[in-house]
N, C-alpha and C. Protein backbone atom coordinates (compact mmCIF):
# COMPACT_ATOMS: atom_id res chain seq x y z
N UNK A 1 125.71 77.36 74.04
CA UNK A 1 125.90 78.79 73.92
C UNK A 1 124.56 79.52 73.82
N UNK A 2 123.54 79.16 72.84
CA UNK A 2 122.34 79.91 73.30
C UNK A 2 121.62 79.63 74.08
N UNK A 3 121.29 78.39 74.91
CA UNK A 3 120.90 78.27 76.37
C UNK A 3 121.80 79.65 77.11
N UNK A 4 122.63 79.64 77.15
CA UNK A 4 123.37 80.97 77.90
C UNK A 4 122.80 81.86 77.63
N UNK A 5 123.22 82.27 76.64
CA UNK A 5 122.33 83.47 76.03
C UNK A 5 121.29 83.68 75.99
N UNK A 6 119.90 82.41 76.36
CA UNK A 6 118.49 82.81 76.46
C UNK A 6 118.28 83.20 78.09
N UNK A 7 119.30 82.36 78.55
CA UNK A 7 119.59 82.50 80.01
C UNK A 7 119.69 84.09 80.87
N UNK A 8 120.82 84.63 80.13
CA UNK A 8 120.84 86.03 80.18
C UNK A 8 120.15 87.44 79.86
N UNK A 9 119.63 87.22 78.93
CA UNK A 9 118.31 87.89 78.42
C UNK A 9 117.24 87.43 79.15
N UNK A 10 116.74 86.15 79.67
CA UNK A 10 115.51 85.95 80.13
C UNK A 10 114.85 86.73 81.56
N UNK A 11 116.33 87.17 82.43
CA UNK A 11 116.34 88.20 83.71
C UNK A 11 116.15 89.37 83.06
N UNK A 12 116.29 90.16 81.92
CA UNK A 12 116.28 91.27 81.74
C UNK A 12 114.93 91.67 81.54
N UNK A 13 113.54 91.41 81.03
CA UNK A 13 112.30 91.48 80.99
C UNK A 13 112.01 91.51 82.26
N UNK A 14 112.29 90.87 82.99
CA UNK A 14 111.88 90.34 84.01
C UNK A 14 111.99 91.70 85.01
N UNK A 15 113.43 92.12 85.04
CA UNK A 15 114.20 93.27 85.57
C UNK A 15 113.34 94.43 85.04
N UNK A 16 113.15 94.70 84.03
CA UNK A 16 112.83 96.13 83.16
C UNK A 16 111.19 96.10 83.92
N UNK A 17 110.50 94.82 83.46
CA UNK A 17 108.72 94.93 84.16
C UNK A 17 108.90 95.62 85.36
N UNK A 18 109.48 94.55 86.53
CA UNK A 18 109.56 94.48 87.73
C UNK A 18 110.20 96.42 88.23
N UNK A 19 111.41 97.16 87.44
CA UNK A 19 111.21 98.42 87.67
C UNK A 19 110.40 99.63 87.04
N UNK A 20 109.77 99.01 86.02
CA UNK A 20 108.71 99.50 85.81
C UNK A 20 107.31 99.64 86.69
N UNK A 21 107.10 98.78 87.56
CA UNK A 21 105.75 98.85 88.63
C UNK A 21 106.27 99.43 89.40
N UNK A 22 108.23 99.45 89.83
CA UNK A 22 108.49 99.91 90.91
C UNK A 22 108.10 101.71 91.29
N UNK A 23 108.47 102.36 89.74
CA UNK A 23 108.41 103.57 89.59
C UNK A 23 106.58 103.91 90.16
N UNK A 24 105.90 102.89 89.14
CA UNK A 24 104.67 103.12 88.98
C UNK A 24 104.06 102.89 90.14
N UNK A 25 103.88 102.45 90.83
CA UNK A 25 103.59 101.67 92.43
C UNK A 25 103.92 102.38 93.29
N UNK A 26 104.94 103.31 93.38
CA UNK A 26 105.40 103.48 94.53
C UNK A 26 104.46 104.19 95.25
N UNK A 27 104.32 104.27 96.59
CA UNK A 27 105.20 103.36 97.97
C UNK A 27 104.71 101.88 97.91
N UNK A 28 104.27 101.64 96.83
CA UNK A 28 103.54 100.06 97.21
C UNK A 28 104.28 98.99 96.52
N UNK A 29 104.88 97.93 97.38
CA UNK A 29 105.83 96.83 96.73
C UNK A 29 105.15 96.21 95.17
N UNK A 30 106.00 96.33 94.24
CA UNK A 30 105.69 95.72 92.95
C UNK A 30 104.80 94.78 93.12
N UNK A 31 105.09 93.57 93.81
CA UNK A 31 104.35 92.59 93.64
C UNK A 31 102.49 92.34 94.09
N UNK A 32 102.69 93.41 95.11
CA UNK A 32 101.61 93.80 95.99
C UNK A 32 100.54 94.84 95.03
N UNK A 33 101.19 95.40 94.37
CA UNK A 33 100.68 96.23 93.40
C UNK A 33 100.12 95.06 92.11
N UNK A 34 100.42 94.70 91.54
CA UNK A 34 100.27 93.42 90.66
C UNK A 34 99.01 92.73 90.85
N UNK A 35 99.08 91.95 92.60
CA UNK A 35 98.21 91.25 92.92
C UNK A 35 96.97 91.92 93.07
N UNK A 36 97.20 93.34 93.62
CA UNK A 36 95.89 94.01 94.23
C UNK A 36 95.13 94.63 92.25
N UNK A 37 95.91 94.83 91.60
CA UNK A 37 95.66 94.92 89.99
C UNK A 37 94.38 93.71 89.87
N UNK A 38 95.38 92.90 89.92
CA UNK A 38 94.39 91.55 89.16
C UNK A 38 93.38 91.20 90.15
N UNK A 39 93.07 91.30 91.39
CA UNK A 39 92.16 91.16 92.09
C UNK A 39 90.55 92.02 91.58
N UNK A 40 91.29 93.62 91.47
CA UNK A 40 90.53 94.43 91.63
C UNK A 40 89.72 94.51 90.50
N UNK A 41 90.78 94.24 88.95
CA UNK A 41 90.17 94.69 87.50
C UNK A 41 90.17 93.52 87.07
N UNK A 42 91.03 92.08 87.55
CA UNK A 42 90.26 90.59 86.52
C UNK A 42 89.06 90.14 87.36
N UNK A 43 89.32 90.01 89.02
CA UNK A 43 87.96 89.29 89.25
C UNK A 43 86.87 90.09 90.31
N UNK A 44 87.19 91.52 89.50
CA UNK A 44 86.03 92.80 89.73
C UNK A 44 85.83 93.22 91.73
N UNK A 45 86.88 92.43 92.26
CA UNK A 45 86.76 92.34 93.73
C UNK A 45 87.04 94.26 93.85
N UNK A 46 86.31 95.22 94.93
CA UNK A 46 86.65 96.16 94.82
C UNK A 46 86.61 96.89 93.88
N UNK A 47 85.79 96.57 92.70
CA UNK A 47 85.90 97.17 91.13
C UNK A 47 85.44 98.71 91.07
N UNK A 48 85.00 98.83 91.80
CA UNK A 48 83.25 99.95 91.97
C UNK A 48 84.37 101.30 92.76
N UNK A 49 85.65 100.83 93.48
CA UNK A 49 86.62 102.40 94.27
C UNK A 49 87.53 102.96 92.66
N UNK A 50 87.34 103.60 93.03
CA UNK A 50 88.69 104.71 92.15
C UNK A 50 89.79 104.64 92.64
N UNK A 51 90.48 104.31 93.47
CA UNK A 51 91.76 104.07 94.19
C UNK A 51 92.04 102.43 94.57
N UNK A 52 93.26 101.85 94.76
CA UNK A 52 93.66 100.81 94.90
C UNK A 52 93.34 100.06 96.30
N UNK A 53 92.94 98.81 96.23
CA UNK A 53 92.41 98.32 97.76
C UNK A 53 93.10 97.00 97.86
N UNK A 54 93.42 96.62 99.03
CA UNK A 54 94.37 95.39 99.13
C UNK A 54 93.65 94.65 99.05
N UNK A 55 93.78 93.55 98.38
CA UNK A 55 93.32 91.91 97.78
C UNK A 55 92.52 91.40 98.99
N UNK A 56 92.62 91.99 100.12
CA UNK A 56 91.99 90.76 101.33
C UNK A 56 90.97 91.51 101.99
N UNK A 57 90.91 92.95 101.27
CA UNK A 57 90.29 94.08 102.46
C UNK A 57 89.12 94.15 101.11
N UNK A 58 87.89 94.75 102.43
CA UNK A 58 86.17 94.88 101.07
C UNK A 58 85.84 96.14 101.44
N UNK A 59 85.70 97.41 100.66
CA UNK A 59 84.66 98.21 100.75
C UNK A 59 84.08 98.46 99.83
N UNK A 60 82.55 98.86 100.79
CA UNK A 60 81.34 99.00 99.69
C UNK A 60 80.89 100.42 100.10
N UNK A 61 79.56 100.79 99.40
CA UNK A 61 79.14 101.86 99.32
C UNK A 61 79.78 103.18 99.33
N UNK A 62 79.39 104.06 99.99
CA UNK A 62 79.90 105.39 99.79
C UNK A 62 81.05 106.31 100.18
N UNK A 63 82.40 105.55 99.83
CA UNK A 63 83.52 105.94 100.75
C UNK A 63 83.92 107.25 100.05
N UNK A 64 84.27 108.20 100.22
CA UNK A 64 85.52 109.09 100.25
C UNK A 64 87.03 109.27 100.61
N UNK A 65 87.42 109.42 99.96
CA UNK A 65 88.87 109.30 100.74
C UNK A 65 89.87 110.90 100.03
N UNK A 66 90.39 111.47 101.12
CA UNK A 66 91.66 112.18 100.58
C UNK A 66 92.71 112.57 99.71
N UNK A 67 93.45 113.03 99.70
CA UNK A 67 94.34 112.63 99.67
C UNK A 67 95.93 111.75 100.35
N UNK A 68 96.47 110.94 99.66
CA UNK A 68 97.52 109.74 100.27
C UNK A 68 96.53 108.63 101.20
N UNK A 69 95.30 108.69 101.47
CA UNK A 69 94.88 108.11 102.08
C UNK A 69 94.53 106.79 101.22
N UNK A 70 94.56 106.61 99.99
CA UNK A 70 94.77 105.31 99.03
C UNK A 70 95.86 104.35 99.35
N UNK A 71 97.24 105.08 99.67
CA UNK A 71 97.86 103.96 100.33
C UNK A 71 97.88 102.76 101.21
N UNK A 72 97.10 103.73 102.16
CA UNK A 72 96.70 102.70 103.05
C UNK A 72 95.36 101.44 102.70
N UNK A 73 94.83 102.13 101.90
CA UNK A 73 93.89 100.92 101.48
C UNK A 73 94.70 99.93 100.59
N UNK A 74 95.30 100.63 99.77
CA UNK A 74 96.44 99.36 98.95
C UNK A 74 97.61 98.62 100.00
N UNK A 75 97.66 98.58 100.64
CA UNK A 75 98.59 98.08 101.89
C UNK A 75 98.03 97.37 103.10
N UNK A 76 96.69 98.05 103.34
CA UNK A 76 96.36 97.25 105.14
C UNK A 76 95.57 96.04 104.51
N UNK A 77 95.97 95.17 105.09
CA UNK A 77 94.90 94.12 104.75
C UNK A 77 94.06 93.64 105.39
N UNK A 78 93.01 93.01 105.21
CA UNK A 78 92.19 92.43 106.14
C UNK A 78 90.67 93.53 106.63
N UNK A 79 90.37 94.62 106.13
CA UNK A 79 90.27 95.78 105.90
C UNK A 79 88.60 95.73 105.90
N UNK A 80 87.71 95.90 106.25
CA UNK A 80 86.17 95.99 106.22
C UNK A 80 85.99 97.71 106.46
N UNK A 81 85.55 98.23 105.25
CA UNK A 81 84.41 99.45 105.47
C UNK A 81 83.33 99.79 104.87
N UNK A 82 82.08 100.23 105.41
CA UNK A 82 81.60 100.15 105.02
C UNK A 82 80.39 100.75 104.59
N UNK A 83 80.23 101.90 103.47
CA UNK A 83 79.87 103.06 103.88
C UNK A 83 78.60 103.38 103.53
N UNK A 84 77.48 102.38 103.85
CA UNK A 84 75.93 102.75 103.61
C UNK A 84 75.25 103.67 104.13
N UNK A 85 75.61 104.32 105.28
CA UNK A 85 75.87 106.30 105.53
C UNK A 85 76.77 106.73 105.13
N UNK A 86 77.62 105.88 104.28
CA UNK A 86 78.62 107.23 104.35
C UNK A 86 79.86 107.38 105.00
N UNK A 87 81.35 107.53 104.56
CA UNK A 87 82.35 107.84 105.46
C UNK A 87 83.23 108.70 104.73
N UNK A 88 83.98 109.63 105.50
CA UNK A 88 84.83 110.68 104.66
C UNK A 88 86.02 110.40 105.37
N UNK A 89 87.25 109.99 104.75
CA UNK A 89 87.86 110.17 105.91
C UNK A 89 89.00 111.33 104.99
N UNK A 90 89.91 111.99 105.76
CA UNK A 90 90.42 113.25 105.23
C UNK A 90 91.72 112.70 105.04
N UNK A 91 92.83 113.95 104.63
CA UNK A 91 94.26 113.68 103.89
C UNK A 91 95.09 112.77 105.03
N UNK A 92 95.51 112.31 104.25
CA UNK A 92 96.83 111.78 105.20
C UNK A 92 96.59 111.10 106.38
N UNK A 93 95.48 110.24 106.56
CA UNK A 93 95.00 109.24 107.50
C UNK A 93 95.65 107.85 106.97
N UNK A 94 95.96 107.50 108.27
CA UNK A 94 96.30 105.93 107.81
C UNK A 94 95.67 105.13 109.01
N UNK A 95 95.31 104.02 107.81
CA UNK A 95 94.52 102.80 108.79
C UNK A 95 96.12 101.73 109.24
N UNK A 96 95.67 100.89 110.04
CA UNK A 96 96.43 99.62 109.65
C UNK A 96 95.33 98.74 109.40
N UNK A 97 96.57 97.50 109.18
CA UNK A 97 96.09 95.87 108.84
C UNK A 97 94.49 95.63 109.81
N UNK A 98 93.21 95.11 109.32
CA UNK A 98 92.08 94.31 109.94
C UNK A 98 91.14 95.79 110.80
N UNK A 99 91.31 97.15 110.18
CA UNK A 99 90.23 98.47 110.47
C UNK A 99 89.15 97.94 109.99
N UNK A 100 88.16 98.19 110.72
CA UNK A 100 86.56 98.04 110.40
C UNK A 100 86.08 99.37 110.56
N UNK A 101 85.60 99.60 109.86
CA UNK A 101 84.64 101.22 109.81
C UNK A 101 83.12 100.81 108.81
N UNK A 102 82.27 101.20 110.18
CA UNK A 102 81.04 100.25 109.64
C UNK A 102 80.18 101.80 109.95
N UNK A 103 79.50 102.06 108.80
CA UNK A 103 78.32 103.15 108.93
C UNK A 103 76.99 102.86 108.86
N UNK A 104 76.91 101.94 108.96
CA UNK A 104 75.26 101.50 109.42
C UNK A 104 74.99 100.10 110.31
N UNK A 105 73.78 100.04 110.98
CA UNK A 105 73.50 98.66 111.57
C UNK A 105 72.47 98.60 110.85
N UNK A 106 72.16 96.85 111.18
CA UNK A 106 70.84 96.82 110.55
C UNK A 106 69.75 96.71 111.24
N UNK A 107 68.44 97.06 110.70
CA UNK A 107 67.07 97.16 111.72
C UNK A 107 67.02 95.55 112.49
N UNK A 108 67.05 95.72 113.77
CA UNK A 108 66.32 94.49 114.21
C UNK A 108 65.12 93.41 113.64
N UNK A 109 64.14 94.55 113.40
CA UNK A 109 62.63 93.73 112.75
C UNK A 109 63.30 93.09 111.51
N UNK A 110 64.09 93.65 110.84
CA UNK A 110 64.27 93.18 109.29
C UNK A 110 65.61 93.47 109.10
N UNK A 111 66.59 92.35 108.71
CA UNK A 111 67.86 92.47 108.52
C UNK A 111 68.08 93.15 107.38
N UNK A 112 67.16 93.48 106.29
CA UNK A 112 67.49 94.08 104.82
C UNK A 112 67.57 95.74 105.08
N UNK A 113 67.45 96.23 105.93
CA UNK A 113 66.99 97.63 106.16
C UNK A 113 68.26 98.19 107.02
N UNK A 114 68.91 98.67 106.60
CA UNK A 114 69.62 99.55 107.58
C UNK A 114 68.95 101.17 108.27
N UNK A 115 69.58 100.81 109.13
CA UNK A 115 69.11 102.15 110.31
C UNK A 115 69.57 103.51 110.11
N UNK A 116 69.02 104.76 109.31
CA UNK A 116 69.74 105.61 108.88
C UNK A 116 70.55 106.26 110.10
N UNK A 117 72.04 106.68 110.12
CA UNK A 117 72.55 107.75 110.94
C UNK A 117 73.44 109.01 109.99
N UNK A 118 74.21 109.74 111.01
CA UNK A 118 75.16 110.32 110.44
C UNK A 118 76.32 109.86 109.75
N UNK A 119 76.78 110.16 108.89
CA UNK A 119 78.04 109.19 108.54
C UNK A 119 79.45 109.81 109.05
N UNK A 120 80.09 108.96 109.27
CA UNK A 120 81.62 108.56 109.55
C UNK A 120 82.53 109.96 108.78
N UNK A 121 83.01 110.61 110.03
CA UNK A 121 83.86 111.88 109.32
C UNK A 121 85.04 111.33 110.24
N UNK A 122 86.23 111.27 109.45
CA UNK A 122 87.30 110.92 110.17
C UNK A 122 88.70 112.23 109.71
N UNK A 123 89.16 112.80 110.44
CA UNK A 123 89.98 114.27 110.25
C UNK A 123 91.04 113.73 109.31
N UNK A 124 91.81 114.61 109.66
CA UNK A 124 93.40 114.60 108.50
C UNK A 124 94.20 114.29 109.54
N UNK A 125 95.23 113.39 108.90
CA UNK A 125 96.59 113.20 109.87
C UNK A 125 96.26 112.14 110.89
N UNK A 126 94.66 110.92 110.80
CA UNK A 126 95.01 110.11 111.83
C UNK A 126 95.34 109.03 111.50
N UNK A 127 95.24 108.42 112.91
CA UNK A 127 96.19 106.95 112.34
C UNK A 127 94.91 106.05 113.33
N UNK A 128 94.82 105.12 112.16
CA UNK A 128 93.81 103.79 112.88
C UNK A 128 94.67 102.78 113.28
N UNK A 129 94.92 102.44 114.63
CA UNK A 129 95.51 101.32 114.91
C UNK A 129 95.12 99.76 114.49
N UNK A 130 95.62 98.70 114.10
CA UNK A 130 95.43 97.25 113.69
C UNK A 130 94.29 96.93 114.25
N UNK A 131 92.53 96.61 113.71
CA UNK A 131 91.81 95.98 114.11
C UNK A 131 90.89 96.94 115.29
N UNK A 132 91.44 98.24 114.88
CA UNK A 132 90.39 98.93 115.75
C UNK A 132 89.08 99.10 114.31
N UNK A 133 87.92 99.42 115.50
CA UNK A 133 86.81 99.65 114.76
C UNK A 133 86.02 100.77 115.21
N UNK A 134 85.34 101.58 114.11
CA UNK A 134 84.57 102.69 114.20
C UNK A 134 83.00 102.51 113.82
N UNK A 135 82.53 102.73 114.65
CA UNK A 135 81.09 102.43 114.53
C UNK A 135 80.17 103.99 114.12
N UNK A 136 79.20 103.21 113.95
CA UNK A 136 77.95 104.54 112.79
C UNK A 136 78.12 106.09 113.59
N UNK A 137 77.92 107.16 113.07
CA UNK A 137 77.85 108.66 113.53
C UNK A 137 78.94 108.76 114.06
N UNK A 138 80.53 108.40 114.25
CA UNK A 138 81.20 108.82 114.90
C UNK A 138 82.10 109.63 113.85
N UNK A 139 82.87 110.73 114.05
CA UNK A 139 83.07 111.95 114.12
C UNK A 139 84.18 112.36 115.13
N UNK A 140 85.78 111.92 114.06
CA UNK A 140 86.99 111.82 114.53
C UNK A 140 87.49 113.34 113.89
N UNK A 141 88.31 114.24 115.06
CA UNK A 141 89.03 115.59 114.70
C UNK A 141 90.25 114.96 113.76
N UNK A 142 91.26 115.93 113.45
CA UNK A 142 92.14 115.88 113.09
C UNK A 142 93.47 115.14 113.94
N UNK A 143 94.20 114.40 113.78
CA UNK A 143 95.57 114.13 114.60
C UNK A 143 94.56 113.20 115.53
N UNK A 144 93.74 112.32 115.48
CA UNK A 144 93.36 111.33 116.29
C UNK A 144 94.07 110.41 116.51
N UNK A 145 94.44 109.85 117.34
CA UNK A 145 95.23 108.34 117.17
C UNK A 145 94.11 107.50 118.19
N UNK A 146 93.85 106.07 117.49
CA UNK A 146 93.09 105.39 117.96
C UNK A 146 94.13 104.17 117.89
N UNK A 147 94.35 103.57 119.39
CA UNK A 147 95.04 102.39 119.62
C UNK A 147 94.73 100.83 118.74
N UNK A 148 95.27 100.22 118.40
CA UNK A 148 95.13 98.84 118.23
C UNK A 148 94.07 98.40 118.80
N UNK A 149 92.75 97.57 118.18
CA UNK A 149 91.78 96.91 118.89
C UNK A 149 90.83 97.83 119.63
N UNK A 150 90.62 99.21 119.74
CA UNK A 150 89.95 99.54 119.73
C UNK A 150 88.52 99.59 119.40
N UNK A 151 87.23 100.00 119.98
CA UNK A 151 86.04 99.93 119.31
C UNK A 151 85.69 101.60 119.90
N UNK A 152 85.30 102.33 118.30
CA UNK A 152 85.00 103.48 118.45
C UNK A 152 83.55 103.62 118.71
N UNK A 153 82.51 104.58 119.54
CA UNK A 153 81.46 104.25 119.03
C UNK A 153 80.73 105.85 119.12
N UNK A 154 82.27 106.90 119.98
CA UNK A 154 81.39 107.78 119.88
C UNK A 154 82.41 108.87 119.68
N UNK A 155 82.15 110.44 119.46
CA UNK A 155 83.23 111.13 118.73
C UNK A 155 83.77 111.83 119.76
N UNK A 156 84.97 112.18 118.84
CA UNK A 156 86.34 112.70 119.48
C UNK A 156 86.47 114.09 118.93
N UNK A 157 87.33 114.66 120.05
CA UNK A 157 88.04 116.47 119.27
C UNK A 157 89.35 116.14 118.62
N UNK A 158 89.82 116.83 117.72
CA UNK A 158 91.25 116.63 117.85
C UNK A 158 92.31 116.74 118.36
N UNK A 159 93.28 116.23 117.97
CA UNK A 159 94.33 115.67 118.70
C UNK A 159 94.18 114.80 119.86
N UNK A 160 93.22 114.16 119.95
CA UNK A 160 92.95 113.23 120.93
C UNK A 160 93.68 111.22 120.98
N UNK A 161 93.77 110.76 121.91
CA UNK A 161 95.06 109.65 122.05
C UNK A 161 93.37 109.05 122.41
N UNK A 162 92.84 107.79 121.75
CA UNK A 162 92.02 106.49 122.15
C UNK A 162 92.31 105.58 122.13
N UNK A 163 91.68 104.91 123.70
CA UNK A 163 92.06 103.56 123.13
C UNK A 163 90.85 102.70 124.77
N UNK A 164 90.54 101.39 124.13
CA UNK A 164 89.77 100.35 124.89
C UNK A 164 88.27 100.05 124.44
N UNK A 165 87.77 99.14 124.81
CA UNK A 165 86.54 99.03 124.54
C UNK A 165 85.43 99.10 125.48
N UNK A 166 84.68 100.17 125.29
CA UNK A 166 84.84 101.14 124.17
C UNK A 166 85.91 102.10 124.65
N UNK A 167 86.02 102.59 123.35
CA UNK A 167 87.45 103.73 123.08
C UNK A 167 87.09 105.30 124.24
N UNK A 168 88.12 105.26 125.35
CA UNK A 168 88.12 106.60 125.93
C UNK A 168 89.22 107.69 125.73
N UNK A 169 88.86 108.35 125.97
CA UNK A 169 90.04 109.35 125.91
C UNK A 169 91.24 109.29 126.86
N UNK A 170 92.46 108.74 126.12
CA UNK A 170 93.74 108.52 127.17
C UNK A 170 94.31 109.78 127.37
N UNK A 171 94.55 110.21 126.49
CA UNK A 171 95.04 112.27 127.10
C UNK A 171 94.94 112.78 125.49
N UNK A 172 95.63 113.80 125.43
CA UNK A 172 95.34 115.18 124.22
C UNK A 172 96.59 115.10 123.89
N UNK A 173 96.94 115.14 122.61
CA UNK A 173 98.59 114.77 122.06
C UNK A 173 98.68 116.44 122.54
N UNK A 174 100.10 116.67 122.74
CA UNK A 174 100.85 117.88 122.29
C UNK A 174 101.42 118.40 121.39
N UNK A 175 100.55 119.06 120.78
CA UNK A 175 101.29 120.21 119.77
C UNK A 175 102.18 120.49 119.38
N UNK A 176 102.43 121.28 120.94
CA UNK A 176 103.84 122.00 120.90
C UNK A 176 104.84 121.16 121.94
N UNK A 177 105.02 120.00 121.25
CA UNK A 177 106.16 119.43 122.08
C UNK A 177 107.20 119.51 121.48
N UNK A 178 107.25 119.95 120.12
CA UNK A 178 108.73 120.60 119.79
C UNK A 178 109.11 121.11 120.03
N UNK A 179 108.29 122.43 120.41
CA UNK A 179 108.97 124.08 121.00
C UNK A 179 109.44 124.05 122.19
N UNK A 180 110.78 124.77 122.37
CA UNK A 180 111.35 124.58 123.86
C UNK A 180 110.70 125.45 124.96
N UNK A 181 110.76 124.84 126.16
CA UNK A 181 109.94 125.21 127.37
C UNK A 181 111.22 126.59 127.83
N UNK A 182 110.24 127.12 128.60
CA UNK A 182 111.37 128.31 129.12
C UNK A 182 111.31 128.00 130.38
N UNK A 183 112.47 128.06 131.30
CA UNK A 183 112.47 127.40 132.69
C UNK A 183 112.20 128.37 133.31
């Protein structure tokens, strides 16, 4: 009888934690939230951002970020940026899984020296496709969409559709493709 009874009580902690991160976490799965916790604050990985970064993804130096644009760092994995110029990226951008955003190279003569440029301004509202990459001084508008596997290396206006290596301009999203046409 109290095997039963430890039995039954022992799901309920379990239950109460588990909707407790749910509230707290959200949009980010409990468990995912947990792991990226103990990554970030027991073994200091990512310690140095103010916002949550997924367990597998590294940034260093001088990032900025938005707003909602933390999600996506707590979610994409595989994730390299890296902001020794510098990167801003604005509200409501989302990366996916394996984005590289690299703001400096390093000097040829001497690998310790990076090459100063402009840093990395990326607009509001874009979306980084899986494993595309943005290279130093580039300077993304608003509503960019950059394809999967992409390599960025030079800047865009907004609302602009990229994609290839290197990244060209495939056409200009539409705006107004909600509004009805008059025949």
């Amino acid at each position: 009888m109290l095997i039963r009874f430890l039995k039954t009580i022992s799901h309920f902690p379990r239950k109460l934690i588990y909707n407790l991160l749910k509230k707290r976490a959200h949009p980010i799965d409990p468990s995912l939230y947990v792991l990226n916790m103990i990554v970030q604050r027991v073994f200091r990985i990512n310690s140095h951002m103010p916002w949550m970064v997924h367990y597998t993804s590294r940034v260093t130096g001088d990032v900025r970020i938005g707003n909602n644009v933390w999600t996506s760092f707590a979610v994409s994995g595989g994730c390299y940026i890296q902001g020794l110029n510098g990167i801003f990226i604005d509200d409501d951008t989302i990366l996916a899984p394996g984005v590289k955003i690299i703001s400096a190279n390093h000097d040829q003569k001497n690998l310790t020296n990076i090459i100063p440029s402009a840093p990395i301004m990326i607009g509001k509202r874009c979306w980084i496709g899986a494993n595309a990459v943005i290279l130093p001084g580039v300077n993304l508008g608003d509503g960019v969409i950059v394809a999967a596997g992409s390599v960025v290396n030079k800047s865009f206006p907004s609302d602009s559709v990229l994609a290839g290596v290197p990244a060209k301009l495939i056409k200009k999203s539409d705006k107004n493709s909600d509004t009805k046409k008059s025949p």
